[in-house]
PDB file of N, CA and C in Angstrom:
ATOM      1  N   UNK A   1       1.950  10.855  10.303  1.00  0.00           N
ATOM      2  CA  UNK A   1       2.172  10.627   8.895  1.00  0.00           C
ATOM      3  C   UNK A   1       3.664  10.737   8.603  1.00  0.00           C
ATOM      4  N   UNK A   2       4.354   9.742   7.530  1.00  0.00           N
ATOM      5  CA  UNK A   2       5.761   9.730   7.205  1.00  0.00           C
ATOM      6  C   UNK A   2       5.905  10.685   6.475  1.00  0.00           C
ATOM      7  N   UNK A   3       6.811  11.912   6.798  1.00  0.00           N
ATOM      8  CA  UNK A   3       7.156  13.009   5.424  1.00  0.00           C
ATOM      9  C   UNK A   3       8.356  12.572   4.920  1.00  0.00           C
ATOM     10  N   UNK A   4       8.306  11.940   3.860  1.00  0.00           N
ATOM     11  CA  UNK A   4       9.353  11.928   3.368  1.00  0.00           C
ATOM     12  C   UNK A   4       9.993  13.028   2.544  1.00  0.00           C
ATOM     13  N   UNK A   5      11.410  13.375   1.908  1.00  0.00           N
ATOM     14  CA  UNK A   5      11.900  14.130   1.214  1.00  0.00           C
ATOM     15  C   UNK A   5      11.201  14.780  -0.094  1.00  0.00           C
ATOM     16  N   UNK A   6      10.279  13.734  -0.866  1.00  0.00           N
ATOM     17  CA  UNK A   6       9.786  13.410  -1.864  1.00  0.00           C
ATOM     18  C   UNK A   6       8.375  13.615  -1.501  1.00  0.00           C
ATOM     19  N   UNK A   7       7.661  13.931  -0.415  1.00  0.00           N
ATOM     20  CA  UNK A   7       6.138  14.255  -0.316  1.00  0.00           C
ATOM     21  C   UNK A   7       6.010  15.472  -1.102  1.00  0.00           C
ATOM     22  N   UNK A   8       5.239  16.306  -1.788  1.00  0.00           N
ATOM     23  CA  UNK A   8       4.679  16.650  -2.456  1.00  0.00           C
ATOM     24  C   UNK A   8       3.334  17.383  -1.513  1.00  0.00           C
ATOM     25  N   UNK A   9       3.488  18.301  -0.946  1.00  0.00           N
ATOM     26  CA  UNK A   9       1.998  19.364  -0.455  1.00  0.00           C
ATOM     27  C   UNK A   9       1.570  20.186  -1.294  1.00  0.00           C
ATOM     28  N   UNK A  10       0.291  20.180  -0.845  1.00  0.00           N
ATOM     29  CA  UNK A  10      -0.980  21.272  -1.216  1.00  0.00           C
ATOM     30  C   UNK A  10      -1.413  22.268   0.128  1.00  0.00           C
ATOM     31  N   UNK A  11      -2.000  23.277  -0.094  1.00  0.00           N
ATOM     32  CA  UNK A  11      -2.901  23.965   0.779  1.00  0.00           C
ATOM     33  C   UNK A  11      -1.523  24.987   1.053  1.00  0.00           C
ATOM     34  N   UNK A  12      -1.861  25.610   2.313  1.00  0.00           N
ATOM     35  CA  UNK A  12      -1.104  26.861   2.455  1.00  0.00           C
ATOM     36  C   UNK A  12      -1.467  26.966   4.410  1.00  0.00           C
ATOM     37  N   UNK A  13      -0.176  27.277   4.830  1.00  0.00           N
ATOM     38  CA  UNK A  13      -0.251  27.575   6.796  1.00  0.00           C
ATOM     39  C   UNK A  13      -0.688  28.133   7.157  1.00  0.00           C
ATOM     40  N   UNK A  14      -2.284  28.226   5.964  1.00  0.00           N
ATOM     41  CA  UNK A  14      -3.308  29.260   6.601  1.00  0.00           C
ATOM     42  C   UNK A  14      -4.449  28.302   6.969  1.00  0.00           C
ATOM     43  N   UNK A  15      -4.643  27.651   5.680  1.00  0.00           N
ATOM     44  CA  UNK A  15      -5.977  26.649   6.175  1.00  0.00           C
ATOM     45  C   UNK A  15      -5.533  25.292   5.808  1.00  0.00           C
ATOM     46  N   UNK A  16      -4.064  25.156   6.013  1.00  0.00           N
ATOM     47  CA  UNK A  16      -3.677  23.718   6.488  1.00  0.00           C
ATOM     48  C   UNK A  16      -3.061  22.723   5.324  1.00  0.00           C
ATOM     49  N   UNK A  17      -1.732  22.411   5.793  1.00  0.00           N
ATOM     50  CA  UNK A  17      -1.079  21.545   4.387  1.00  0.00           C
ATOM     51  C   UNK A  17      -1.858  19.924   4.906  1.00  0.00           C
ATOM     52  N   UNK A  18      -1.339  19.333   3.636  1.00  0.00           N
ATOM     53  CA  UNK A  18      -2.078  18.094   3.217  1.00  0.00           C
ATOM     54  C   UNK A  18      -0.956  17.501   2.021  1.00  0.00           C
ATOM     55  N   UNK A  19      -0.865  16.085   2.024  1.00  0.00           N
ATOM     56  CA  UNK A  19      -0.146  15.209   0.708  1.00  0.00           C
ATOM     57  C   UNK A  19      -0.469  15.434   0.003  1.00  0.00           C
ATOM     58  N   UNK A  20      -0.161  15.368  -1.297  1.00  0.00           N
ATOM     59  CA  UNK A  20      -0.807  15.039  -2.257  1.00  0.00           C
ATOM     60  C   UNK A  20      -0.712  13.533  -2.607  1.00  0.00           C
ATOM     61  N   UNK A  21      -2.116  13.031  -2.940  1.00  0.00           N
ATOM     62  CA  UNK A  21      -1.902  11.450  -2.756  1.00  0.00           C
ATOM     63  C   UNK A  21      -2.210  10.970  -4.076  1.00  0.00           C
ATOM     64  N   UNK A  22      -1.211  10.063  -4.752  1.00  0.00           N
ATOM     65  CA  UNK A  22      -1.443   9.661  -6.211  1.00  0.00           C
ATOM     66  C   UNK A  22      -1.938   8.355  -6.044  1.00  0.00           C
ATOM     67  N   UNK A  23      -3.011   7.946  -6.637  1.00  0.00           N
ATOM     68  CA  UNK A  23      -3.965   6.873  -6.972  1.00  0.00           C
ATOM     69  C   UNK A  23      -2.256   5.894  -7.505  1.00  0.00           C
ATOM     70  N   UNK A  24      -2.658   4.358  -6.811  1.00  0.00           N
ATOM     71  CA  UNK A  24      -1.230   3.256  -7.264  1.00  0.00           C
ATOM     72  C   UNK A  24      -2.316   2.045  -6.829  1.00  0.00           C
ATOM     73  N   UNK A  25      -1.842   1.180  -7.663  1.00  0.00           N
ATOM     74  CA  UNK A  25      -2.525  -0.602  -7.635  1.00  0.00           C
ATOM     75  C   UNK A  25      -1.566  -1.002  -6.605  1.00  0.00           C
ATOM     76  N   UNK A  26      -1.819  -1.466  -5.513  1.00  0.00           N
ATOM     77  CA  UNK A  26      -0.360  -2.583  -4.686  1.00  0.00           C
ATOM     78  C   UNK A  26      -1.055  -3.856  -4.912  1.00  0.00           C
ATOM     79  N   UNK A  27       0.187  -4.213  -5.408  1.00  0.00           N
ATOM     80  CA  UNK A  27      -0.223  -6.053  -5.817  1.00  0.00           C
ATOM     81  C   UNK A  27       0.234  -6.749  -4.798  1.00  0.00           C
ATOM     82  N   UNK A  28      -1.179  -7.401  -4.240  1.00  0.00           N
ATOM     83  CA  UNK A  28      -0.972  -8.044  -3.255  1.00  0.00           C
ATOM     84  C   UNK A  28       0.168  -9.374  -3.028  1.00  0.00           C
ATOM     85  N   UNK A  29      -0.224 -10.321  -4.659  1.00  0.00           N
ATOM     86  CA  UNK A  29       0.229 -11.538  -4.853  1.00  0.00           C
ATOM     87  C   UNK A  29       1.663 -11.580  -4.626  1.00  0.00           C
ATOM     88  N   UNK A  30       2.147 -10.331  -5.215  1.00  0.00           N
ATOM     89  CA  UNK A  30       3.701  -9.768  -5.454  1.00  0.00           C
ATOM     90  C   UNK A  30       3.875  -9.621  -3.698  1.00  0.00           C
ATOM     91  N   UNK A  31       3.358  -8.592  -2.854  1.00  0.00           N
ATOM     92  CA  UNK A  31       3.729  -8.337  -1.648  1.00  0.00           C
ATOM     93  C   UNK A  31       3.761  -9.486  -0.317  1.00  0.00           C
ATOM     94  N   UNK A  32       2.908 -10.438  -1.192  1.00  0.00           N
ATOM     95  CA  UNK A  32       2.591 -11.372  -0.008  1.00  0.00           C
ATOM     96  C   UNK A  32       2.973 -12.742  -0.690  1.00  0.00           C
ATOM     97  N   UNK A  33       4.287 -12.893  -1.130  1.00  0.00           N
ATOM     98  CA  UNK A  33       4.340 -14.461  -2.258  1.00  0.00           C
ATOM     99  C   UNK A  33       3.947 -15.712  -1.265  1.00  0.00           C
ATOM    100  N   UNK A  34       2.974 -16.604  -1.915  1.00  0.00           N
ATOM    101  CA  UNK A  34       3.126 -17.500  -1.079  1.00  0.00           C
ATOM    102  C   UNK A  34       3.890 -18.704  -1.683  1.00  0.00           C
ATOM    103  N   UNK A  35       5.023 -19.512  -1.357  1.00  0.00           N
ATOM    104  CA  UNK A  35       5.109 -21.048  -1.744  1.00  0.00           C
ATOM    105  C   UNK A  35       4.523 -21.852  -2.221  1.00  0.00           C
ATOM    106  N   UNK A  36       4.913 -22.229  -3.484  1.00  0.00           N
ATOM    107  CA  UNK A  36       4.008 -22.983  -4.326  1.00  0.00           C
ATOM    108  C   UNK A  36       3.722 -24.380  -3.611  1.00  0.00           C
ATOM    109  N   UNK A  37       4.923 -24.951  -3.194  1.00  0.00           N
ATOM    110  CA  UNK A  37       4.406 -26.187  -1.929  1.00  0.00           C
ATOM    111  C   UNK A  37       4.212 -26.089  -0.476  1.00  0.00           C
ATOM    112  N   UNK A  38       3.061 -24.623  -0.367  1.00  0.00           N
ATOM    113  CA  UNK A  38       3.240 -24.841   1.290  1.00  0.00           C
ATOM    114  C   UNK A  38       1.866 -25.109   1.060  1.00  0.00           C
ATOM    115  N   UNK A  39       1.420 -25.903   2.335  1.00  0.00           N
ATOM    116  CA  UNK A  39       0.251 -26.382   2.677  1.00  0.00           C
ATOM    117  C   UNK A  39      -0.615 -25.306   2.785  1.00  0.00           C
ATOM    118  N   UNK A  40      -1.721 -25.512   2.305  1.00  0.00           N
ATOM    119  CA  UNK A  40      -3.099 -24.660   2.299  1.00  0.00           C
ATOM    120  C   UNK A  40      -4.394 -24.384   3.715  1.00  0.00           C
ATOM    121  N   UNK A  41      -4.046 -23.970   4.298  1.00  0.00           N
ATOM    122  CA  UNK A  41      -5.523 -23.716   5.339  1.00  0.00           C
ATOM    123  C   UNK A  41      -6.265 -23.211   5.533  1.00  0.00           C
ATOM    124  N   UNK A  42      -7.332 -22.586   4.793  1.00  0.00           N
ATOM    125  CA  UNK A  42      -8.455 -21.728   4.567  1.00  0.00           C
ATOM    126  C   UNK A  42      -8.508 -21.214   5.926  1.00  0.00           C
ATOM    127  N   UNK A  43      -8.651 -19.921   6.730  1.00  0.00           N
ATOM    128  CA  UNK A  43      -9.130 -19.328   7.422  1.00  0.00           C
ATOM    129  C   UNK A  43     -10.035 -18.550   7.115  1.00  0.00           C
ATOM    130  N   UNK A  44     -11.857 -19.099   7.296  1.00  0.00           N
ATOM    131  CA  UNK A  44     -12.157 -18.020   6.266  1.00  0.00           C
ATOM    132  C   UNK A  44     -12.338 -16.394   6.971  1.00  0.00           C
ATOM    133  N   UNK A  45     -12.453 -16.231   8.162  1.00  0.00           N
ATOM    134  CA  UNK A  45     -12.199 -14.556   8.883  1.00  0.00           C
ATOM    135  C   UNK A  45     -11.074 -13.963   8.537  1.00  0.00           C
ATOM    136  N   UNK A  46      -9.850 -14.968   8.007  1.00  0.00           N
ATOM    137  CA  UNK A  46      -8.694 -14.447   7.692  1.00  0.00           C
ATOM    138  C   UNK A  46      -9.098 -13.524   6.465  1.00  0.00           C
ATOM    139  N   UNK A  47      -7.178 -12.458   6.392  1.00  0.00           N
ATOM    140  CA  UNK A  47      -7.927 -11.447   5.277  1.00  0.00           C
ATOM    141  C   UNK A  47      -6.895 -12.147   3.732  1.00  0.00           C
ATOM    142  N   UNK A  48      -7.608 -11.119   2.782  1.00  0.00           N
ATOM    143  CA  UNK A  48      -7.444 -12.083   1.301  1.00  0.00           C
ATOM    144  C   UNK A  48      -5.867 -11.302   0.992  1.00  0.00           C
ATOM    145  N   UNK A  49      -5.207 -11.835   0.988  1.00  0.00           N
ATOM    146  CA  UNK A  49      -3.650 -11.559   0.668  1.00  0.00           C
ATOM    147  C   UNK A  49      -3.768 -11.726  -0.772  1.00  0.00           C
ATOM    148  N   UNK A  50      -4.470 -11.544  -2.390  1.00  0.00           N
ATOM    149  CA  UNK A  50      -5.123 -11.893  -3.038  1.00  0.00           C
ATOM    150  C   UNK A  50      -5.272 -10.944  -4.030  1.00  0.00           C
ATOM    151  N   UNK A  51      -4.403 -10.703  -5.171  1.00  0.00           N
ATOM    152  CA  UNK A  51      -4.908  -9.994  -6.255  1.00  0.00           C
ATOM    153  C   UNK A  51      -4.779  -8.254  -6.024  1.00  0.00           C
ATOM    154  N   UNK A  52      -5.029  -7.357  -6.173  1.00  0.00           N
ATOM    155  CA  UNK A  52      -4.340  -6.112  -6.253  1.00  0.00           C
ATOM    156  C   UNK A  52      -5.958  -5.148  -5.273  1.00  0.00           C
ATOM    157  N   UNK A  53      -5.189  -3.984  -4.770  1.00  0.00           N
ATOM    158  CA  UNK A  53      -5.795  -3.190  -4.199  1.00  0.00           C
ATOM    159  C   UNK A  53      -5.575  -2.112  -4.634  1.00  0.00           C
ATOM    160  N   UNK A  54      -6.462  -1.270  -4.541  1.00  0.00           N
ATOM    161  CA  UNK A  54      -6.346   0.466  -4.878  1.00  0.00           C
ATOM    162  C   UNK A  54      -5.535   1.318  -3.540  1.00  0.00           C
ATOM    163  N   UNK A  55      -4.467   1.619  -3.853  1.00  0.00           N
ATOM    164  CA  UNK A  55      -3.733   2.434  -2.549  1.00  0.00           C
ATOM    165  C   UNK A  55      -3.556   3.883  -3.295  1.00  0.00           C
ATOM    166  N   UNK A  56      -2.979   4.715  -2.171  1.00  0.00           N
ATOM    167  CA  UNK A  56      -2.568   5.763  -1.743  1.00  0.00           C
ATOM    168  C   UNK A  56      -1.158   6.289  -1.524  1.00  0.00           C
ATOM    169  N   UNK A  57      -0.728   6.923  -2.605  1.00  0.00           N
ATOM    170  CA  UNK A  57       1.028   6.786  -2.364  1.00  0.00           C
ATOM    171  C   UNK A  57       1.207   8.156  -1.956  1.00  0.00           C
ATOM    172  N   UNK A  58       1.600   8.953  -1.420  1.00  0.00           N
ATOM    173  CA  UNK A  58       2.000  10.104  -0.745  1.00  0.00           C
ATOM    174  C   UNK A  58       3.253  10.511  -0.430  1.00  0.00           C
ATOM    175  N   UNK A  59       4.461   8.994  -0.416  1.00  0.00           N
ATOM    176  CA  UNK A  59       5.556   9.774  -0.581  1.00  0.00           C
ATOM    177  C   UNK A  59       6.740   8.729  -0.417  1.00  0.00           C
ATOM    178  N   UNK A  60       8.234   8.478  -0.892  1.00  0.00           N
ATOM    179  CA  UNK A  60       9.022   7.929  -1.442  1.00  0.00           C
ATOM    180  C   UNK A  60      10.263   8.179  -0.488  1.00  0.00           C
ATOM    181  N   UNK A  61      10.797   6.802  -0.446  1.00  0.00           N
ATOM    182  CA  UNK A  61      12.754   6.564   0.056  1.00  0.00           C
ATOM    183  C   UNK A  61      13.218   5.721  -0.577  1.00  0.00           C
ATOM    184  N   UNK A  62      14.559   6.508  -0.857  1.00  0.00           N
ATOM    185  CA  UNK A  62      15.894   5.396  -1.233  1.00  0.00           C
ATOM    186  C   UNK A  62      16.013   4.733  -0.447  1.00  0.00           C
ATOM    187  N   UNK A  63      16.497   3.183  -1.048  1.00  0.00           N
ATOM    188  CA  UNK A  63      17.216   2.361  -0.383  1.00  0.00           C
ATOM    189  C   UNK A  63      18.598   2.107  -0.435  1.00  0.00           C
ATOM    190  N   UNK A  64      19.443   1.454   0.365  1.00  0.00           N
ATOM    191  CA  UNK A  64      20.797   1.923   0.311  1.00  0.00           C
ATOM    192  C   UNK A  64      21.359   1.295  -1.041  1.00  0.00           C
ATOM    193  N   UNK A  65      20.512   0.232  -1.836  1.00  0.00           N
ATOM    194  CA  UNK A  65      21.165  -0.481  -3.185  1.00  0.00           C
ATOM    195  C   UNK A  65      20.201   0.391  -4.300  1.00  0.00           C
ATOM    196  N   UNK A  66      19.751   1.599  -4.028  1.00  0.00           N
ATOM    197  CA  UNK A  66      18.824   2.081  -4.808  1.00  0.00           C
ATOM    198  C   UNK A  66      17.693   1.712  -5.199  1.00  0.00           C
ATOM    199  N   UNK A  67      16.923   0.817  -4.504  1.00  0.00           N
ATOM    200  CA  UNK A  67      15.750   0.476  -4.813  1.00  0.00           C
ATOM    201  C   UNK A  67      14.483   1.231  -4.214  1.00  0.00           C
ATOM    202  N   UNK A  68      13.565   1.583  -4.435  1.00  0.00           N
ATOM    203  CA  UNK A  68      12.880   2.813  -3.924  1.00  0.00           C
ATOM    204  C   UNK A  68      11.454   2.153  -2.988  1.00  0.00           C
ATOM    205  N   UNK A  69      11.075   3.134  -2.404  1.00  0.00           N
ATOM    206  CA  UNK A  69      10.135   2.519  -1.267  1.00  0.00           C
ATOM    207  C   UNK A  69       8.903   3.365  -1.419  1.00  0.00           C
ATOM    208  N   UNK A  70       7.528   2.906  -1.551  1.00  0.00           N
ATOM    209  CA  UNK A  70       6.993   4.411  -1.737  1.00  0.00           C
ATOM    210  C   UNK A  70       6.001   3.968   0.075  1.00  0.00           C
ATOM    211  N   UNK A  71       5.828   5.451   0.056  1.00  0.00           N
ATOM    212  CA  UNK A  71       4.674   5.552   1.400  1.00  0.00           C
ATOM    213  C   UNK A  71       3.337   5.727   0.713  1.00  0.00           C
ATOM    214  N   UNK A  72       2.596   4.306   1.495  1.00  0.00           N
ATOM    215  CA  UNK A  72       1.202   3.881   1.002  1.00  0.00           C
ATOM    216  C   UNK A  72       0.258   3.621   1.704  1.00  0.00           C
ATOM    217  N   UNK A  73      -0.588   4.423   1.798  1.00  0.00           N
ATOM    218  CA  UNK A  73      -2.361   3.928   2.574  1.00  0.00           C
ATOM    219  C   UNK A  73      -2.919   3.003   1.518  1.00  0.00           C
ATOM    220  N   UNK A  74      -3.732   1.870   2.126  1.00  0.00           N
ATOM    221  CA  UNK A  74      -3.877   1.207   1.085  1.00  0.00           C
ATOM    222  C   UNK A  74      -5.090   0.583   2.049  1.00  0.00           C
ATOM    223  N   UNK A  75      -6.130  -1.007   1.944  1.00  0.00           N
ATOM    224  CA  UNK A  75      -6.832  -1.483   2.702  1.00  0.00           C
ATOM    225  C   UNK A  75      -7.257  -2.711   2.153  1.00  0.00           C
ATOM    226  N   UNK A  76      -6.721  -4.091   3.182  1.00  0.00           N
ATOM    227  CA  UNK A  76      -6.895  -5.308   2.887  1.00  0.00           C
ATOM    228  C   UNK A  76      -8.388  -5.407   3.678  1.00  0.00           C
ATOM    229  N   UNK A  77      -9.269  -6.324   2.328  1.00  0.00           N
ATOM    230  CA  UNK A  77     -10.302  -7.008   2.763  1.00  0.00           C
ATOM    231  C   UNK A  77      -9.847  -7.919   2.976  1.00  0.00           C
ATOM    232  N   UNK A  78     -11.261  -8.562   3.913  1.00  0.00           N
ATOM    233  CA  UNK A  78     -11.547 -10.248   4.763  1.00  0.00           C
ATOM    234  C   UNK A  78     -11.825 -11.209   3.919  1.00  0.00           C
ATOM    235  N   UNK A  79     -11.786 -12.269   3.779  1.00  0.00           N
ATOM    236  CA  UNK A  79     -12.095 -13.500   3.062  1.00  0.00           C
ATOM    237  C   UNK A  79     -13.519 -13.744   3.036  1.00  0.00           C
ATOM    238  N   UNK A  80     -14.177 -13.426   4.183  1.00  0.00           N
ATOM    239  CA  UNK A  80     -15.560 -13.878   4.236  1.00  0.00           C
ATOM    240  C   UNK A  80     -16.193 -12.309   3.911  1.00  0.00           C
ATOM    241  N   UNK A  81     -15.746 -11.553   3.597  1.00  0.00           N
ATOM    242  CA  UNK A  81     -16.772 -10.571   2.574  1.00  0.00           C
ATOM    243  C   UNK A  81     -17.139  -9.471   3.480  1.00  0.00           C
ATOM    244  N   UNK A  82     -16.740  -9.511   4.659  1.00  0.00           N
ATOM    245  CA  UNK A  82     -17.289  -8.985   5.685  1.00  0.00           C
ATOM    246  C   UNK A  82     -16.737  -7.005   4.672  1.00  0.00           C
ATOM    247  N   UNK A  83     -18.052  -5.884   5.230  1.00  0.00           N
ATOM    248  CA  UNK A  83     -17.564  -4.387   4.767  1.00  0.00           C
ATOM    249  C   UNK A  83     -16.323  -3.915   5.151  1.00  0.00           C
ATOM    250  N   UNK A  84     -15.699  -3.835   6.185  1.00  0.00           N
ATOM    251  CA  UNK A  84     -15.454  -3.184   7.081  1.00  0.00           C
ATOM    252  C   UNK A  84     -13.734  -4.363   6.680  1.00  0.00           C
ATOM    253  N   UNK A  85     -12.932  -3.379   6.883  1.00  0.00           N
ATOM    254  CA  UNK A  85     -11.342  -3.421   5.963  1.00  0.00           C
ATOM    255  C   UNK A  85     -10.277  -3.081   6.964  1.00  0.00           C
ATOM    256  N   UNK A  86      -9.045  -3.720   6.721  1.00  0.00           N
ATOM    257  CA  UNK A  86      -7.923  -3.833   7.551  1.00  0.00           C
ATOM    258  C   UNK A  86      -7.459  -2.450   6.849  1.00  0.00           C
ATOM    259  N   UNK A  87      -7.674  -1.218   7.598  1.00  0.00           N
ATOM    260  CA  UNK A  87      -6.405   0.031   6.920  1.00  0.00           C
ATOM    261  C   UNK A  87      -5.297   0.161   7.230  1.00  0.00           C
ATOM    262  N   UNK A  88      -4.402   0.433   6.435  1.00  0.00           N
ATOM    263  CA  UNK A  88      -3.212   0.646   6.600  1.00  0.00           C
ATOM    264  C   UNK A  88      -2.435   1.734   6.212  1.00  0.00           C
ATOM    265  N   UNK A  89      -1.971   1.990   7.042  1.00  0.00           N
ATOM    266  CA  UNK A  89      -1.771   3.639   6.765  1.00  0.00           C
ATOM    267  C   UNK A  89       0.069   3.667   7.152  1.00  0.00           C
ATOM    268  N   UNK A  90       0.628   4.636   5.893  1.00  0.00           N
ATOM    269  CA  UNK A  90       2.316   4.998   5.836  1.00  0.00           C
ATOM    270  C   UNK A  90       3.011   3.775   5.957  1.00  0.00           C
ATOM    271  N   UNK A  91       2.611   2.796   4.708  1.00  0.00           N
ATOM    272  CA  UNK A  91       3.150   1.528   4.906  1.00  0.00           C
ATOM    273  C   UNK A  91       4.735   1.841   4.166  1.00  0.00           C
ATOM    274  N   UNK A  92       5.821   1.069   4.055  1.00  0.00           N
ATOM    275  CA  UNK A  92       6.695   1.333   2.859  1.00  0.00           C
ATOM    276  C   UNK A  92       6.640  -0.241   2.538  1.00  0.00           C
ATOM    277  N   UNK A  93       6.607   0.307   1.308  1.00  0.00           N
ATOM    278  CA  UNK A  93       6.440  -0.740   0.217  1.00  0.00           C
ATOM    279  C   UNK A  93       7.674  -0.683  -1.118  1.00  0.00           C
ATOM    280  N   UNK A  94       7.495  -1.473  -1.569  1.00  0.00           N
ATOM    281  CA  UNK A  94       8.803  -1.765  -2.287  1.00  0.00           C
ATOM    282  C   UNK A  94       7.451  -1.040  -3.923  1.00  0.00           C
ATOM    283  N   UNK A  95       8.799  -0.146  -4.298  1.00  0.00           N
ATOM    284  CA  UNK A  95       8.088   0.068  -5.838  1.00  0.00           C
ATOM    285  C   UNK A  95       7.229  -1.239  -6.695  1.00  0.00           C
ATOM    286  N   UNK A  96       8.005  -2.240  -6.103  1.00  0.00           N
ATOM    287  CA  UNK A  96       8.042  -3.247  -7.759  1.00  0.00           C
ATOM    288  C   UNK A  96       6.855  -4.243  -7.262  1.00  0.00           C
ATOM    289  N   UNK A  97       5.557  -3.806  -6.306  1.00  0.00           N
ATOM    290  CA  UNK A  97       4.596  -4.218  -6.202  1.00  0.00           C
ATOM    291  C   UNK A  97       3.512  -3.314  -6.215  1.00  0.00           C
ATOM    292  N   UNK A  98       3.805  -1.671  -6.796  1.00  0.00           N
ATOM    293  CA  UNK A  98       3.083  -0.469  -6.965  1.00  0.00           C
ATOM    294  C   UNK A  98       3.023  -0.504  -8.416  1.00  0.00           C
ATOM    295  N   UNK A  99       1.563  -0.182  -8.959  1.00  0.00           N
ATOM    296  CA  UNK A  99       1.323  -0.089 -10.246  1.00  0.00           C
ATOM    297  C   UNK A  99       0.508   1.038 -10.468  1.00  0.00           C
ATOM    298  N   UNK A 100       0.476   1.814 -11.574  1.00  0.00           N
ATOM    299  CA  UNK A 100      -0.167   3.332 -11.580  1.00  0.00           C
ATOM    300  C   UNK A 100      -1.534   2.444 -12.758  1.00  0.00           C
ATOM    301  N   UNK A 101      -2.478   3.125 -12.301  1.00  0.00           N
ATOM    302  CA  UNK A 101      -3.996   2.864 -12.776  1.00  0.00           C
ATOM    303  C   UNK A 101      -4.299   3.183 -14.278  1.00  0.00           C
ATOM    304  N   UNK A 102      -4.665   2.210 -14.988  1.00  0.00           N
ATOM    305  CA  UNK A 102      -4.710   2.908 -16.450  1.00  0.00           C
ATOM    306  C   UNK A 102      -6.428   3.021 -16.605  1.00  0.00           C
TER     307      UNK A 102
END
Protein backbone atom coordinates (compact mmCIF):
# COMPACT_ATOMS: atom_id res chain seq x y z
CA UNK A 1 0.00 0.00 0.00
CA UNK A 2 1.23 3.75 -0.96
CA UNK A 3 1.67 5.83 2.41
CA UNK A 4 1.63 8.89 1.48
CA UNK A 5 2.42 12.09 3.74
CA UNK A 6 -1.30 12.86 3.80
CA UNK A 7 -2.68 9.17 4.74
CA UNK A 8 -4.69 9.56 7.62
CA UNK A 9 -4.70 6.12 10.21
CA UNK A 10 -6.96 4.49 12.53
CA UNK A 11 -6.44 1.58 15.02
CA UNK A 12 -3.46 1.48 17.37
CA UNK A 13 0.22 -1.07 17.21
CA UNK A 14 -1.75 -3.15 19.22
CA UNK A 15 -4.45 -4.56 17.03
CA UNK A 16 -3.18 -3.03 13.86
CA UNK A 17 -3.19 0.39 11.82
CA UNK A 18 -5.37 0.72 8.76
CA UNK A 19 -6.27 4.01 6.17
CA UNK A 20 -8.77 5.68 6.59
CA UNK A 21 -10.60 5.47 3.28
CA UNK A 22 -12.96 8.36 2.09
CA UNK A 23 -15.82 7.30 -0.24
CA UNK A 24 -14.79 9.60 -4.02
CA UNK A 25 -16.73 9.17 -7.59
CA UNK A 26 -13.59 8.66 -10.28
CA UNK A 27 -14.94 9.75 -13.49
CA UNK A 28 -14.14 7.50 -15.81
CA UNK A 29 -15.06 9.66 -19.08
CA UNK A 30 -12.65 12.42 -17.61
CA UNK A 31 -9.77 9.63 -16.88
CA UNK A 32 -10.08 7.83 -20.02
CA UNK A 33 -10.97 10.82 -22.83
CA UNK A 34 -11.64 9.29 -25.88
CA UNK A 35 -11.38 11.33 -29.45
CA UNK A 36 -14.29 12.52 -30.77
CA UNK A 37 -13.02 11.25 -34.37
CA UNK A 38 -11.41 8.06 -33.49
CA UNK A 39 -12.90 5.06 -34.93
CA UNK A 40 -15.20 2.92 -32.82
CA UNK A 41 -14.68 -1.00 -32.17
CA UNK A 42 -16.89 -2.59 -29.78
CA UNK A 43 -14.96 -5.23 -27.86
CA UNK A 44 -17.64 -6.58 -26.05
CA UNK A 45 -15.21 -8.66 -23.11
CA UNK A 46 -13.50 -5.38 -23.17
CA UNK A 47 -14.00 -3.27 -19.89
CA UNK A 48 -16.46 -0.05 -19.87
CA UNK A 49 -14.09 3.01 -19.65
CA UNK A 50 -17.71 4.66 -19.17
CA UNK A 51 -19.35 7.01 -16.77
CA UNK A 52 -18.17 7.20 -13.03
CA UNK A 53 -17.24 4.57 -10.38
CA UNK A 54 -17.37 4.48 -6.62
CA UNK A 55 -13.55 4.52 -5.38
CA UNK A 56 -11.52 4.58 -2.39
CA UNK A 57 -9.18 7.47 -1.66
CA UNK A 58 -6.74 6.81 1.20
CA UNK A 59 -4.16 9.19 0.47
CA UNK A 60 -2.65 12.31 -1.56
CA UNK A 61 0.74 13.91 -3.55
CA UNK A 62 1.87 17.08 -4.81
CA UNK A 63 2.78 17.55 -8.07
CA UNK A 64 5.71 19.56 -9.00
CA UNK A 65 3.13 22.45 -10.78
CA UNK A 66 0.88 21.85 -7.74
CA UNK A 67 -1.62 19.80 -8.98
CA UNK A 68 -2.60 17.04 -6.54
CA UNK A 69 -2.81 13.25 -7.00
CA UNK A 70 -4.99 11.30 -4.73
CA UNK A 71 -4.29 7.38 -3.92
CA UNK A 72 -7.36 5.33 -5.12
CA UNK A 73 -8.82 1.73 -4.97
CA UNK A 74 -11.44 1.88 -7.21
CA UNK A 75 -12.98 -1.19 -9.81
CA UNK A 76 -13.66 -1.16 -13.58
CA UNK A 77 -16.50 -3.36 -14.86
CA UNK A 78 -16.68 -5.49 -18.25
CA UNK A 79 -18.86 -4.48 -21.07
CA UNK A 80 -20.60 -7.71 -21.28
CA UNK A 81 -21.93 -7.53 -17.62
CA UNK A 82 -19.88 -10.21 -16.56
CA UNK A 83 -19.79 -9.98 -11.87
CA UNK A 84 -16.49 -10.23 -11.32
CA UNK A 85 -14.37 -6.56 -11.79
CA UNK A 86 -10.95 -5.30 -12.84
CA UNK A 87 -9.53 -3.99 -9.11
CA UNK A 88 -7.35 -1.58 -8.79
CA UNK A 89 -5.63 -0.85 -6.05
CA UNK A 90 -3.08 2.59 -4.99
CA UNK A 91 -3.80 4.02 -8.31
CA UNK A 92 -2.71 7.96 -8.52
CA UNK A 93 -5.08 9.78 -10.06
CA UNK A 94 -5.30 13.28 -10.88
CA UNK A 95 -7.84 15.23 -8.38
CA UNK A 96 -9.83 16.75 -11.28
CA UNK A 97 -11.42 13.28 -12.14
CA UNK A 98 -12.26 12.58 -8.18
CA UNK A 99 -15.65 13.69 -7.04
CA UNK A 100 -16.93 13.43 -3.30
CA UNK A 101 -20.56 11.64 -3.14
CA UNK A 102 -23.53 13.78 -2.38
Amino acid sequence: MINSPFTTWEGDDVHGRRPVLTSVWVLLDDLFPRPPDAPRHVIVTGLDLTGKVQGRLHGRFPSVDGNWLGVVNYEISYADGRREKLHLVDQLLPFSVLREPK
